[in-house]
PDB file of N, CA and C in Angstrom:
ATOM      1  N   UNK A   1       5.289 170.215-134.928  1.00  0.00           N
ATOM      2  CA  UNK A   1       3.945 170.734-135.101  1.00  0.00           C
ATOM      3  C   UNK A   1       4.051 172.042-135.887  1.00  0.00           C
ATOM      4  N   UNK A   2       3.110 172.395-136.902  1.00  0.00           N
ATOM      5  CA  UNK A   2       3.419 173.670-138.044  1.00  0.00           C
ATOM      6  C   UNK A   2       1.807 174.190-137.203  1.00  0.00           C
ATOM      7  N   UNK A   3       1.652 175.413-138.046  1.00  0.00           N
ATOM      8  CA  UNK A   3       0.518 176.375-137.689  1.00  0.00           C
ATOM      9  C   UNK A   3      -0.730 175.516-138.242  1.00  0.00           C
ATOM     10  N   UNK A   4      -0.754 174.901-140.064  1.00  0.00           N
ATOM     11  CA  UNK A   4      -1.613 174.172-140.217  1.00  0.00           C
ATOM     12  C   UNK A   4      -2.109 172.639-139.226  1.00  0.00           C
ATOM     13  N   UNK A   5      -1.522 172.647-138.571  1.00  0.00           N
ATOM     14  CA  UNK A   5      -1.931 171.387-137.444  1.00  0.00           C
ATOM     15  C   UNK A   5      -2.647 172.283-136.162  1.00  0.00           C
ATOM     16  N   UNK A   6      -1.899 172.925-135.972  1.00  0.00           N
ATOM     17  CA  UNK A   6      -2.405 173.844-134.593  1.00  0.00           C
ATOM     18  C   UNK A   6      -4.028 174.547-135.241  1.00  0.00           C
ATOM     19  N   UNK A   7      -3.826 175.075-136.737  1.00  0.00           N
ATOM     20  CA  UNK A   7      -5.254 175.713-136.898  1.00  0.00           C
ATOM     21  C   UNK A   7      -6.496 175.041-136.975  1.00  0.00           C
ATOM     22  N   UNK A   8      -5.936 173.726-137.313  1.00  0.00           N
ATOM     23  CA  UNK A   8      -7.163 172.635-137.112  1.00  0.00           C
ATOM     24  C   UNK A   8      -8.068 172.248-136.212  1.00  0.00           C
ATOM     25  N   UNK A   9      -7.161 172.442-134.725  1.00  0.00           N
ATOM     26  CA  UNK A   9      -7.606 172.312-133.865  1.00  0.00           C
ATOM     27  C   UNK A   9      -8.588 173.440-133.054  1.00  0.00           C
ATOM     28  N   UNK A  10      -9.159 172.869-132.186  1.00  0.00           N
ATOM     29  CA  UNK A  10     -10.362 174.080-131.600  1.00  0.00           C
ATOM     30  C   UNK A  10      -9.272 174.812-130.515  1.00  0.00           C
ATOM     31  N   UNK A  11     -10.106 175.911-130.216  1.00  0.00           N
ATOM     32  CA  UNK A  11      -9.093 176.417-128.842  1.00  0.00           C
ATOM     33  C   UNK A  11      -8.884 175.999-127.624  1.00  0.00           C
ATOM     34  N   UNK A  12      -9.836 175.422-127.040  1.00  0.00           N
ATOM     35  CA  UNK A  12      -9.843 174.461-126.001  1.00  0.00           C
ATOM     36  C   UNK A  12      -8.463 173.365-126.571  1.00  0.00           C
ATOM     37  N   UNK A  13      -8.353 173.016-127.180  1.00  0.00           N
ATOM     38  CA  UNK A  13      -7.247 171.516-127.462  1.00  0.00           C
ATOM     39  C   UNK A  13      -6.070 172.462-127.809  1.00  0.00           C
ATOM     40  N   UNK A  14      -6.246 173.946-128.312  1.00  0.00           N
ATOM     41  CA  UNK A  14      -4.916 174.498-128.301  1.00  0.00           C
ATOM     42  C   UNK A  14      -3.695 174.887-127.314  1.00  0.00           C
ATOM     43  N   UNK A  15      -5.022 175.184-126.357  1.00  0.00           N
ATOM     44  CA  UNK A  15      -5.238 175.554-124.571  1.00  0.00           C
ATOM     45  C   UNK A  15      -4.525 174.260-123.614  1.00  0.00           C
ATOM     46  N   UNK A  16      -5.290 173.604-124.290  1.00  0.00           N
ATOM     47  CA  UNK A  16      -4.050 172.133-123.177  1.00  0.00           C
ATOM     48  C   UNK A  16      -3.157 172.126-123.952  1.00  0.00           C
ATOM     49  N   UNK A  17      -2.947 172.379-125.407  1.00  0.00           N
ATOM     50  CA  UNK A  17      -1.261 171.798-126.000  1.00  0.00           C
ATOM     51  C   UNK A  17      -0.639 172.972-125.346  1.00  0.00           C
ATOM     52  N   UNK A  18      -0.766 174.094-125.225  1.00  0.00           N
ATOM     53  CA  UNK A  18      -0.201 175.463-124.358  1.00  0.00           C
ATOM     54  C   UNK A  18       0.450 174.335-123.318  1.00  0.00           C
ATOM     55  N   UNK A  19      -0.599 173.917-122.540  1.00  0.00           N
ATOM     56  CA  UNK A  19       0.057 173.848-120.864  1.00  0.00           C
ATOM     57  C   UNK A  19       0.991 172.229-121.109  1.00  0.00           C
ATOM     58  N   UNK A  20       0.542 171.244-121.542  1.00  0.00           N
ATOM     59  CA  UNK A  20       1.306 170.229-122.078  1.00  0.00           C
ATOM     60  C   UNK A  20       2.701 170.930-122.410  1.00  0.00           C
ATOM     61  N   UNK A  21       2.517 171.705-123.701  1.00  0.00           N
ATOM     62  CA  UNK A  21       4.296 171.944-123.487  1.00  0.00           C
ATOM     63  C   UNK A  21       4.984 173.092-122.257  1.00  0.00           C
ATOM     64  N   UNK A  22       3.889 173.808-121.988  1.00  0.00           N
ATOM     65  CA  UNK A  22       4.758 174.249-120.603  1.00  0.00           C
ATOM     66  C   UNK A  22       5.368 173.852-119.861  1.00  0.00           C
ATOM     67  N   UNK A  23       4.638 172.305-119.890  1.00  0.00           N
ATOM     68  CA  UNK A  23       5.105 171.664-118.291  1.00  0.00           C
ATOM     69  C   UNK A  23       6.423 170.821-118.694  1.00  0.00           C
ATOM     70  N   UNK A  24       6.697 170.591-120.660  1.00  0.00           N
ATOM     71  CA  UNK A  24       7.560 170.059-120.970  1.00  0.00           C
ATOM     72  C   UNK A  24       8.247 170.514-121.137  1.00  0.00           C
ATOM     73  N   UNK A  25       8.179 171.888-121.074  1.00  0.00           N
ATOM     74  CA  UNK A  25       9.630 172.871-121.374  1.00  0.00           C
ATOM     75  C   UNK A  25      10.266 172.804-119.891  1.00  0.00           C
ATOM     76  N   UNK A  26       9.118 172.892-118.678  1.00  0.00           N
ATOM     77  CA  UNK A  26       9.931 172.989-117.505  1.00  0.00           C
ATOM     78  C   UNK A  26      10.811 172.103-117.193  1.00  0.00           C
ATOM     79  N   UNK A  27      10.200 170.508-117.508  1.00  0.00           N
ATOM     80  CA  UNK A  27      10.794 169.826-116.942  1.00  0.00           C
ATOM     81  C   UNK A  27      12.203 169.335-118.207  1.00  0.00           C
ATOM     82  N   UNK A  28      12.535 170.083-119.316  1.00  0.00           N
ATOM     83  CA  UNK A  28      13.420 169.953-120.145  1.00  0.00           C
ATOM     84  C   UNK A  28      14.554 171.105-119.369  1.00  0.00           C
ATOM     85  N   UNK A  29      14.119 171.810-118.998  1.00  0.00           N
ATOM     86  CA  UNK A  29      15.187 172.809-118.545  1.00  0.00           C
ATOM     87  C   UNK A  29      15.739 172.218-117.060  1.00  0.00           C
ATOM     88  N   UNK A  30      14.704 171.527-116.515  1.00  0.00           N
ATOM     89  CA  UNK A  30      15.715 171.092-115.349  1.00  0.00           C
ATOM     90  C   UNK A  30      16.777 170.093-115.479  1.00  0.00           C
ATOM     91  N   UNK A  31      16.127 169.130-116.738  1.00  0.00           N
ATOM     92  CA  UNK A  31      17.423 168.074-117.392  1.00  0.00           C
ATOM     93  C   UNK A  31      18.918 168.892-117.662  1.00  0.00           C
ATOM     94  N   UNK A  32      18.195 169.755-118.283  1.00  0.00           N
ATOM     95  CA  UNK A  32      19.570 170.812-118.379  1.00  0.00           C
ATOM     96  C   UNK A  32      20.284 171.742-117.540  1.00  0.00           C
ATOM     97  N   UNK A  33      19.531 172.103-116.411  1.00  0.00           N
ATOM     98  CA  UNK A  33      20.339 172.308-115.430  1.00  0.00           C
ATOM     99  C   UNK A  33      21.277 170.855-114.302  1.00  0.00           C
ATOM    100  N   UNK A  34      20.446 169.865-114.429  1.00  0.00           N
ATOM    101  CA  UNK A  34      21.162 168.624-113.864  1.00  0.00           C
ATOM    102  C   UNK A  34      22.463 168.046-114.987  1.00  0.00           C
ATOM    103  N   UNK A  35      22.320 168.713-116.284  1.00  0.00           N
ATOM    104  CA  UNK A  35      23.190 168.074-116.844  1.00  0.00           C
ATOM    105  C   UNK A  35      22.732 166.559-117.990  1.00  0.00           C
ATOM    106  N   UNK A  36      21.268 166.377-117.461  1.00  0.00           N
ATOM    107  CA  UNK A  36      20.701 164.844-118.000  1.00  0.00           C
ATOM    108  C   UNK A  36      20.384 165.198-119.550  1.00  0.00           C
ATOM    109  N   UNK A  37      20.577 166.662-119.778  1.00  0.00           N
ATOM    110  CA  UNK A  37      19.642 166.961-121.261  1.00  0.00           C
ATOM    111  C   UNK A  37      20.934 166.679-122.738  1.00  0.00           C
ATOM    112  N   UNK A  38      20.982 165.658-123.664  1.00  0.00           N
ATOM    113  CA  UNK A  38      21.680 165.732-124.505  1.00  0.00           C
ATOM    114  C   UNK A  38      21.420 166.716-126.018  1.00  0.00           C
ATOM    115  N   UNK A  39      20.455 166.767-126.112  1.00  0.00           N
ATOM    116  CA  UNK A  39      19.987 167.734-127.265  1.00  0.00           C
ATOM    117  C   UNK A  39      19.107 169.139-126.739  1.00  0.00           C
ATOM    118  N   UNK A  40      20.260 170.010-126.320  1.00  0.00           N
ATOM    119  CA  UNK A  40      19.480 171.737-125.851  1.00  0.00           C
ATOM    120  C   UNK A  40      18.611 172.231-127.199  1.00  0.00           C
ATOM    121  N   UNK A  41      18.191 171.623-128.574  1.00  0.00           N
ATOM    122  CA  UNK A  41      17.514 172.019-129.330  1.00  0.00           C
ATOM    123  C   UNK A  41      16.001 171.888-129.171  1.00  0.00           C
ATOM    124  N   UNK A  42      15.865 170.989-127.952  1.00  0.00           N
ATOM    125  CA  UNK A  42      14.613 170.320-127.760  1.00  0.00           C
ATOM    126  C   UNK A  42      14.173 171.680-127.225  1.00  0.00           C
ATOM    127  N   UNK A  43      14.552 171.999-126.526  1.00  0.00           N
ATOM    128  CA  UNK A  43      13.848 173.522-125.277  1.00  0.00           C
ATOM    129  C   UNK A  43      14.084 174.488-126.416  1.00  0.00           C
ATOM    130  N   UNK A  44      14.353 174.651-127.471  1.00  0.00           N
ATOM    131  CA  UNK A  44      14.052 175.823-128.354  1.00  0.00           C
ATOM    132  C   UNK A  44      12.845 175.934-129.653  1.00  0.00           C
ATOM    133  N   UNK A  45      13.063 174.026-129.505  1.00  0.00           N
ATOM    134  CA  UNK A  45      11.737 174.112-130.509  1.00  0.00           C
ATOM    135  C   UNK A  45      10.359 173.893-129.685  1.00  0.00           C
ATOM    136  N   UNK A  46      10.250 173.521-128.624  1.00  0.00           N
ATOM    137  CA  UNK A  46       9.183 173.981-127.730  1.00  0.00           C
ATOM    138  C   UNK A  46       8.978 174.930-127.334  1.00  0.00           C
ATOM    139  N   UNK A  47       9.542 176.031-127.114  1.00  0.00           N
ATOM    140  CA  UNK A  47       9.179 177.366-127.282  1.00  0.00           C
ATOM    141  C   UNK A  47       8.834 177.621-128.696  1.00  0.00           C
ATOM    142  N   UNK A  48       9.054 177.547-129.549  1.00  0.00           N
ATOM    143  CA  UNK A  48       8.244 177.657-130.351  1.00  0.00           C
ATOM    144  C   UNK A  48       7.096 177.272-131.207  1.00  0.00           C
ATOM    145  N   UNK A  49       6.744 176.041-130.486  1.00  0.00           N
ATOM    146  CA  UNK A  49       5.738 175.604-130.673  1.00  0.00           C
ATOM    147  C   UNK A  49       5.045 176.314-129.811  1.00  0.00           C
ATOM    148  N   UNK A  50       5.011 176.358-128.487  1.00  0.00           N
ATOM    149  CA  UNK A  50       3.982 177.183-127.668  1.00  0.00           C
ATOM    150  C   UNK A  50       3.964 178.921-128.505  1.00  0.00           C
ATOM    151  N   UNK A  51       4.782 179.566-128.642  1.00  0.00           N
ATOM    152  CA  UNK A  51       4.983 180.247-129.147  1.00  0.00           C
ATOM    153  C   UNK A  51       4.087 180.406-130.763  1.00  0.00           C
ATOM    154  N   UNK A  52       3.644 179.400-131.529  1.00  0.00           N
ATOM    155  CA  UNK A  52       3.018 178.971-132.726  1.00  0.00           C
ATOM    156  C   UNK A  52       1.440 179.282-131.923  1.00  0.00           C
ATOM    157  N   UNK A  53       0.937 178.681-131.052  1.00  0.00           N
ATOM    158  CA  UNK A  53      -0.088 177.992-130.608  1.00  0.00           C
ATOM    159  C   UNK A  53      -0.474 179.324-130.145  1.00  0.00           C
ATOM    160  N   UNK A  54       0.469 180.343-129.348  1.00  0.00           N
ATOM    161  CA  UNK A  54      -0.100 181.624-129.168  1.00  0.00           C
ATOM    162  C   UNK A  54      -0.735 182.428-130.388  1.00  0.00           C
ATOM    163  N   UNK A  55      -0.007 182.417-131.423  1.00  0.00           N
ATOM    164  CA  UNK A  55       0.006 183.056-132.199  1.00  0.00           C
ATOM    165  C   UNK A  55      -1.379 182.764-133.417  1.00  0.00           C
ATOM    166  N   UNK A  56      -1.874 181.460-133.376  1.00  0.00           N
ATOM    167  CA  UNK A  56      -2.787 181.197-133.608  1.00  0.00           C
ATOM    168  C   UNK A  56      -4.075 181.581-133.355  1.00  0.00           C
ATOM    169  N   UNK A  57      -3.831 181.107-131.732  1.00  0.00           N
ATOM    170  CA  UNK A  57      -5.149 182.065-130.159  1.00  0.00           C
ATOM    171  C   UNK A  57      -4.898 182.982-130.822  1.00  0.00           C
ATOM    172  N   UNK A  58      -4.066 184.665-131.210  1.00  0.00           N
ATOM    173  CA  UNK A  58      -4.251 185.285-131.090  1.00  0.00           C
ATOM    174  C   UNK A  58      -4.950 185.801-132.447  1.00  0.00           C
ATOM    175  N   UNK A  59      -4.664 185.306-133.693  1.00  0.00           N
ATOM    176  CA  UNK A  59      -5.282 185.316-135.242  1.00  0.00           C
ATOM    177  C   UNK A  59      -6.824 185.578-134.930  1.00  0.00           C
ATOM    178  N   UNK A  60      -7.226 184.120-134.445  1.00  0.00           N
ATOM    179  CA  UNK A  60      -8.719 183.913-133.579  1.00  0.00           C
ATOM    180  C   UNK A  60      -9.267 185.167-133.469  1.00  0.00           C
ATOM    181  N   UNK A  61      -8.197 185.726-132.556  1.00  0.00           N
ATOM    182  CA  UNK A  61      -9.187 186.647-131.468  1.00  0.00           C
ATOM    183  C   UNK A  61      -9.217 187.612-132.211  1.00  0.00           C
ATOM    184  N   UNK A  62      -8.298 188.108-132.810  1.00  0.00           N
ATOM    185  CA  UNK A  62      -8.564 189.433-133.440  1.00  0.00           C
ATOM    186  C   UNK A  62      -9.568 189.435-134.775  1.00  0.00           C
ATOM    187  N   UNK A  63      -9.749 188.127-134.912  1.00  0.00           N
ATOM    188  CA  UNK A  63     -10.651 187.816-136.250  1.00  0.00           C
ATOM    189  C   UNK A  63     -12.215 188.091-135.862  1.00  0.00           C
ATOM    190  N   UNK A  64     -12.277 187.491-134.810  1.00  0.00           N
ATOM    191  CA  UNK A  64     -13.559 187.823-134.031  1.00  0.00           C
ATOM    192  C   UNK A  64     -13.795 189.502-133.360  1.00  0.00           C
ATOM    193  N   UNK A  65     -12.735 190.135-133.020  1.00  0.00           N
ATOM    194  CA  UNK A  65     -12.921 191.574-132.698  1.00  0.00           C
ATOM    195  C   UNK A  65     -13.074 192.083-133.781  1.00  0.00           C
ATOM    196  N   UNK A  66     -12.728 191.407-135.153  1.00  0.00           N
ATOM    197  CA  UNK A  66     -13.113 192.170-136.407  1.00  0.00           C
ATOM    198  C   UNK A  66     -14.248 192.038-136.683  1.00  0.00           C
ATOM    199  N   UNK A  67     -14.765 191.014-136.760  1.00  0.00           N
ATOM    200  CA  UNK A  67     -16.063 190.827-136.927  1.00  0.00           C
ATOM    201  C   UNK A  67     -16.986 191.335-136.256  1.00  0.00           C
ATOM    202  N   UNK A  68     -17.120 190.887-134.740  1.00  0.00           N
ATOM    203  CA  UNK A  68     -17.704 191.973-133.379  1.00  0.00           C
ATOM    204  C   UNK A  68     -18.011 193.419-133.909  1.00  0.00           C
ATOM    205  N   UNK A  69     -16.708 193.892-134.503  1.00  0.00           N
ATOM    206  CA  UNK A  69     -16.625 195.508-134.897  1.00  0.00           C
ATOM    207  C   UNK A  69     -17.285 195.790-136.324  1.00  0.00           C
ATOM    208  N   UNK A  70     -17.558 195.289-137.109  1.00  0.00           N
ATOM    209  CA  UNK A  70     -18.417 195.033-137.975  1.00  0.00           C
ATOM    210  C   UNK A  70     -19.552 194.767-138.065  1.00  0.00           C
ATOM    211  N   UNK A  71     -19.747 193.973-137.151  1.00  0.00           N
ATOM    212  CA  UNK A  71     -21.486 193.664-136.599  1.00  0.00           C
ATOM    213  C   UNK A  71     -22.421 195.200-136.320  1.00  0.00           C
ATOM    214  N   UNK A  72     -21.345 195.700-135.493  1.00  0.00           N
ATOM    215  CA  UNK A  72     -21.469 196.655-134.595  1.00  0.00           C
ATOM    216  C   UNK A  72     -21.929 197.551-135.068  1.00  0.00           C
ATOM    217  N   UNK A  73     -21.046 198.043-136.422  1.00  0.00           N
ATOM    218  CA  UNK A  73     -20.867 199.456-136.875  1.00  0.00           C
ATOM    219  C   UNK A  73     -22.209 199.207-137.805  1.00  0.00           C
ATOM    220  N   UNK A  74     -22.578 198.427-138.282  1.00  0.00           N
ATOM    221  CA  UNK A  74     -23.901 197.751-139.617  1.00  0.00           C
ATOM    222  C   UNK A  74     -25.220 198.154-138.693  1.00  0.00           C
ATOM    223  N   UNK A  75     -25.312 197.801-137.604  1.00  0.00           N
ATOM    224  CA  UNK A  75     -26.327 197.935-136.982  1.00  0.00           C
ATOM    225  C   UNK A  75     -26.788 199.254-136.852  1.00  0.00           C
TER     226      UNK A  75
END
């Protein structure tokens, strides 16, 4: 997944891909503590995908506090 896929999406659908890979990173790290995990690259590029998906949310938000603050100051 790149940033142009993640920006497409609304924040709500960014918001479950957040917790979707949370719950896949957890349960990738326990493969790897049992030993079941053959590729440890998997748990690094899911962090960075969640890691992407933050970073997106956060573009958002500050785009809108810019704007907010602009509204603001015009008035």
């Amino acid at each position: 997944m790149n940033a142009r896929e993640i920006r497409e999406k609304s924040n709500e659908e960014i918001l479950d891909e957040i917790e979707d890979l949370k719950e896949a990173l957890f349960k990738l790290r326990l493969q790897k503590s049992s030993g079941q995990l053959e590729n440890e690259n998997v748990i690094k590029q899911t962090r960075h995908d969640i890691a992407r998906c933050n970073t997106v949310l956060r573009e958002r938000q500050l785009a809108n506090e810019q704007v907010a603050e602009k509204g603001s100051s015009d008035a």
